[in-house]
Protein backbone atom coordinates (compact mmCIF):
# COMPACT_ATOMS: atom_id res chain seq x y z
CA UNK A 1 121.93 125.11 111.49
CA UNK A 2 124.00 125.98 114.28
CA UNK A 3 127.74 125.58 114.39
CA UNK A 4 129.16 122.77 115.88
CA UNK A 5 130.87 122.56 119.21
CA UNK A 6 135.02 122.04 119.03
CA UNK A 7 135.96 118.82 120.75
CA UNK A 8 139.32 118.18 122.22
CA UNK A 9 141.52 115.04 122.40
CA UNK A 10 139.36 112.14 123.99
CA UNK A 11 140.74 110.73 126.99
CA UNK A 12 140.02 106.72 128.26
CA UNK A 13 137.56 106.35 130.91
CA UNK A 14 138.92 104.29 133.46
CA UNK A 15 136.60 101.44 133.45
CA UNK A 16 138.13 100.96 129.92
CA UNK A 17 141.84 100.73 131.30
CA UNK A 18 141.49 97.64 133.15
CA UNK A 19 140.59 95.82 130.27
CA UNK A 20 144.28 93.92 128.96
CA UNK A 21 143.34 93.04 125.07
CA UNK A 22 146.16 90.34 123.37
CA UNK A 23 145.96 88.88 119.43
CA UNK A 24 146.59 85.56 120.18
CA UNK A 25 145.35 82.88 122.91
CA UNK A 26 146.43 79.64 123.83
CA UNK A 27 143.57 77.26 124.37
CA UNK A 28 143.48 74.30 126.87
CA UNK A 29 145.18 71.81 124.73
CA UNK A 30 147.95 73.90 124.37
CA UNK A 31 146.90 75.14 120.24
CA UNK A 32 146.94 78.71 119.79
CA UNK A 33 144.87 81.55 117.85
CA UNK A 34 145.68 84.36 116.27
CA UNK A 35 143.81 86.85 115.50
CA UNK A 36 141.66 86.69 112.07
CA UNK A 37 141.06 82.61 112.45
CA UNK A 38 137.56 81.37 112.17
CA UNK A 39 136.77 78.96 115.17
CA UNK A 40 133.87 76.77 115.93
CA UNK A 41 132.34 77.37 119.32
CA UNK A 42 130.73 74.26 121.49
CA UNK A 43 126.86 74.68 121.99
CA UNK A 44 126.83 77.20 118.76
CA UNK A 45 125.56 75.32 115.81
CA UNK A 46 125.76 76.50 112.00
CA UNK A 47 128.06 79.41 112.91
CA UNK A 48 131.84 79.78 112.43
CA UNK A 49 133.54 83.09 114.68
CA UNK A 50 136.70 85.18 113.89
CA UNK A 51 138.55 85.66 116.65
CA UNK A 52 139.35 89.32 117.13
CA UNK A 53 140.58 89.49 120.65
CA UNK A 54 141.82 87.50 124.11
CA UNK A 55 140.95 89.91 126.86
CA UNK A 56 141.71 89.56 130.55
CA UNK A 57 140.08 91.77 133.09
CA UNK A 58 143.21 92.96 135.13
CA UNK A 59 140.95 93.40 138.28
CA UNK A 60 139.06 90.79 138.71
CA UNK A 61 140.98 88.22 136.48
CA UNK A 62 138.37 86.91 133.96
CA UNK A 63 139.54 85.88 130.95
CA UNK A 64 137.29 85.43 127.98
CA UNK A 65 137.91 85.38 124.07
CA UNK A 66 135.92 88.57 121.71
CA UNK A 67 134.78 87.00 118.20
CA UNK A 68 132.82 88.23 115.36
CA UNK A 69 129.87 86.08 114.17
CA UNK A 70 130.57 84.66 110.89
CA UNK A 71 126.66 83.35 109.25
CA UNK A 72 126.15 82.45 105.37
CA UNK A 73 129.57 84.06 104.89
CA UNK A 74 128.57 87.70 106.29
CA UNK A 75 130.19 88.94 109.47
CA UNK A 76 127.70 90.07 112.08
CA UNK A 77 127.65 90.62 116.14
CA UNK A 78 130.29 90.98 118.22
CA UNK A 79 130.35 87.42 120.96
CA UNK A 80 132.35 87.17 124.22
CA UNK A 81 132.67 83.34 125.31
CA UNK A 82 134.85 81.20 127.90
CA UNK A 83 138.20 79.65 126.35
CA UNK A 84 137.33 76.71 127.32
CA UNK A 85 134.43 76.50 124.74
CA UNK A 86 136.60 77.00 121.67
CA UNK A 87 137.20 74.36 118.81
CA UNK A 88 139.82 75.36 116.42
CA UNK A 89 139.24 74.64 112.99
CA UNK A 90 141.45 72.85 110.86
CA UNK A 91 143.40 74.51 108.28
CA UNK A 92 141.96 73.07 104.60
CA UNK A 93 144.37 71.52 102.72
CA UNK A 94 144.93 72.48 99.20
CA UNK A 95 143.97 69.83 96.41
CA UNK A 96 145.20 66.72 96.04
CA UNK A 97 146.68 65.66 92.16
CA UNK A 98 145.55 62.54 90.80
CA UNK A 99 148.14 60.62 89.04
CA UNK A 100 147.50 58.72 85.78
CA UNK A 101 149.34 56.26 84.56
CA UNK A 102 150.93 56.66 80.99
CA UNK A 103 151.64 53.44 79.28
């Protein structure tokens, strides 16, 4: 086996540059994600998304929203939608006590 060739420090291409990646996004109702949240996306049924990324194309100006699919509790592809097809989840609440009564 030959030896293998010494690379140096790799450099971004420029198509890569234009792209302007944030951790949080502020839907149209004014709620915002942050990254790590699992979302619901309209027209997607039976799977959940983590949003990983808001990313705005600083030539062109779209705007779109990176997510990892989330299916029987396994993460899988990477998904690009619109921000205007995201439905935040709720956060779960934690477990309500019952109350007896002690007479």
């Amino acid at each position: 086996m030959g030896r293998r060739k010494k690379t140096g420090p790799v450099n971004l291409p420029e198509i890569a540059k234009r792209y302007v990646k944030q951790d949080t996004a502020t839907l149209l109702d004014g709620k915002i994600i942050e990254k790590d949240e699992v979302i619901k996306i309209k027209g997607e049924y039976g799977v959940s998304f983590k949003f990983t990324a808001f990313v705005t194309n600083s030539e062109t100006g779209a705007e779109w929203i990176d997510c990892l699919e989330i299916y029987r509790g396994q993460l899988g592809a990477i998904r690009s939608f619109h921000i205007d097809r995201v439905k935040k989840l709720p956060k779960k609440r934690g477990k309500r006590v019952r109350r007896t009564e002690d007479s």
